[in-house]
Protein backbone atom coordinates (compact mmCIF):
# COMPACT_ATOMS: atom_id res chain seq x y z
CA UNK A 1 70.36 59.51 -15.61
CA UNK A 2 67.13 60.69 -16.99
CA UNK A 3 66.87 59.75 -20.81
CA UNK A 4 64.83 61.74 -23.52
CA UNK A 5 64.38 58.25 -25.26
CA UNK A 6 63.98 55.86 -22.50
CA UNK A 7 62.72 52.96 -24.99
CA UNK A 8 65.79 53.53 -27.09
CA UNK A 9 68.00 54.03 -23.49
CA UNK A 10 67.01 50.19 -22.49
CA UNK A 11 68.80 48.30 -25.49
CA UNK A 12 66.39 48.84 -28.44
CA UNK A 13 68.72 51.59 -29.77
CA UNK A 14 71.87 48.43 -29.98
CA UNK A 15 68.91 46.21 -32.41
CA UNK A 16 69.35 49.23 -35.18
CA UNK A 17 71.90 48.96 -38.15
CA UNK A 18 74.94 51.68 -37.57
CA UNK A 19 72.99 53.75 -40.52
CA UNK A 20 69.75 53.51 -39.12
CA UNK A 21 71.26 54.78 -35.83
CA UNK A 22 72.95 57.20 -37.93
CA UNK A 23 69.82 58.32 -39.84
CA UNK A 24 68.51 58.51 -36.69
CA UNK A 25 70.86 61.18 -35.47
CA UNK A 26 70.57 63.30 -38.75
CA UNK A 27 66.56 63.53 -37.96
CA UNK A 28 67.47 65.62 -34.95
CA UNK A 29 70.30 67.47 -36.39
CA UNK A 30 67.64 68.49 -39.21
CA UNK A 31 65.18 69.39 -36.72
CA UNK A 32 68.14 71.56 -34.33
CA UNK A 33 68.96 73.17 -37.99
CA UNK A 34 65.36 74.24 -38.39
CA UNK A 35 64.28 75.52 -35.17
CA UNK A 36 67.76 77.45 -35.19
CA UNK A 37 66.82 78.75 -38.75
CA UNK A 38 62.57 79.46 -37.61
CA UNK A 39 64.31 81.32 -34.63
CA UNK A 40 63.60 78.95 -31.48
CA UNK A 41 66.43 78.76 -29.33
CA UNK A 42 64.63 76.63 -27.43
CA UNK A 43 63.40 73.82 -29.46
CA UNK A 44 66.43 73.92 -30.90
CA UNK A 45 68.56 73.58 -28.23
CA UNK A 46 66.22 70.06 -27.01
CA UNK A 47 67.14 69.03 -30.66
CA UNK A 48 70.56 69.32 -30.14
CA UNK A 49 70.46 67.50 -26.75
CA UNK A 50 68.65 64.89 -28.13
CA UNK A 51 71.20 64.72 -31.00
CA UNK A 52 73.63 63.82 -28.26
CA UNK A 53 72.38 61.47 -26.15
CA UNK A 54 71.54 59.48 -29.42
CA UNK A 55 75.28 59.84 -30.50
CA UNK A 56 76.14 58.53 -27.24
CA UNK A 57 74.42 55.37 -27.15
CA UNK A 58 75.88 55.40 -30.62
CA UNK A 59 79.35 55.15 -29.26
CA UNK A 60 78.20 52.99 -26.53
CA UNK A 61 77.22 50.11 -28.82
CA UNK A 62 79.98 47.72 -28.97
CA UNK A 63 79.29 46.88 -32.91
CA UNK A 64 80.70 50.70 -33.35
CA UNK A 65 83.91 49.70 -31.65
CA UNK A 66 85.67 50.21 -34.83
CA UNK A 67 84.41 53.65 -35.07
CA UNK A 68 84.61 55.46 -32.16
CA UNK A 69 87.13 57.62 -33.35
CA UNK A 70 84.95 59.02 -36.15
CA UNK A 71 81.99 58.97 -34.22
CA UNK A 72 84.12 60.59 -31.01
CA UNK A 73 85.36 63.39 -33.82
CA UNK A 74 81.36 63.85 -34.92
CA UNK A 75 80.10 64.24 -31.18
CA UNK A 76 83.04 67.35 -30.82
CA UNK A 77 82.18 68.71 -33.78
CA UNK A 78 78.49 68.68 -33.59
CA UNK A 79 78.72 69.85 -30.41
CA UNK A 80 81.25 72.93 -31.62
CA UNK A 81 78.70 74.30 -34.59
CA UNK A 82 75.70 74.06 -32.15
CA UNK A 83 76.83 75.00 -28.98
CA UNK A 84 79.92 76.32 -28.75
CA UNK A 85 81.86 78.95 -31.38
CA UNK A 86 81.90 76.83 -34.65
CA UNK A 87 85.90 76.73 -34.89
CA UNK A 88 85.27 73.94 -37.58
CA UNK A 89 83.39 75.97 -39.71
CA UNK A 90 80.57 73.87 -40.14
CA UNK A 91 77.27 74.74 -42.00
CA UNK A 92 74.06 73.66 -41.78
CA UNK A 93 74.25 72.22 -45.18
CA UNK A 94 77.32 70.46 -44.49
CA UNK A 95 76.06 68.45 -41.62
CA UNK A 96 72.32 67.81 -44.06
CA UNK A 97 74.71 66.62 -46.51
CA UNK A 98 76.54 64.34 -44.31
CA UNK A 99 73.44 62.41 -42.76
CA UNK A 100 71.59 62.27 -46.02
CA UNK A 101 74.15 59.87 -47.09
CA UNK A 102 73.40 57.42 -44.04
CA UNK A 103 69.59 58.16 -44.82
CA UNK A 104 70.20 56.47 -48.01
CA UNK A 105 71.90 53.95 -46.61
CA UNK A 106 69.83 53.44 -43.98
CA UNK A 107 66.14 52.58 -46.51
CA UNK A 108 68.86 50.24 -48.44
CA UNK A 109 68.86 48.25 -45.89
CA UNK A 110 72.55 47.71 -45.58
């Protein structure tokens, strides 16, 4: 499989805190959201790829066991507003809103 972030892809991604992985995943939702917004399908769409593949080695860590159903339920429904038909209704603010909180977490150092 070719990765986007092949020094995250070889472990380093497992050594970050669940928000920091998190935060990490909001950067490129913020960065889909903007392209999307300045009108570049393109850039937009590698956002939103990258978005993914960060998710997934999200759910791949083992210490997010415990959450894969939340984080499962985030990868369809991130996948519905960008991709797909937006049958959850999402906004762009919604999913700012949503990461900010694990920003914040995230420089706490939790």
């Amino acid at each position: 499989m070719k990765y986007q972030h092949k020094n995250l892809a070889g472990g380093r991604w497992n050594s970050l805190s669940f928000f920091e992985q998190m935060a990490n995943i909001g950067s490129e939702v913020e960065r889909a959201i903007r392209w999307k917004n300045g009108g570049n399908s393109e850039y937009s769409r590698r956002a939103f790829e990258r978005m993914l593949e960060l998710l997934d080695f999200t759910i791949e860590d083992e210490k997010n066991r415990k959450r894969l159903r939340e984080l499962t339920r985030l990868r369809e429904v991130l996948a519905d507003s960008f991709a797909f038909e937006n049958q959850y209704h999402s906004t762009d603010k919604s999913w700012q809103k949503y990461f900010l909180a694990f920003n914040h977490a995230a420089r706490a150092k939790y």
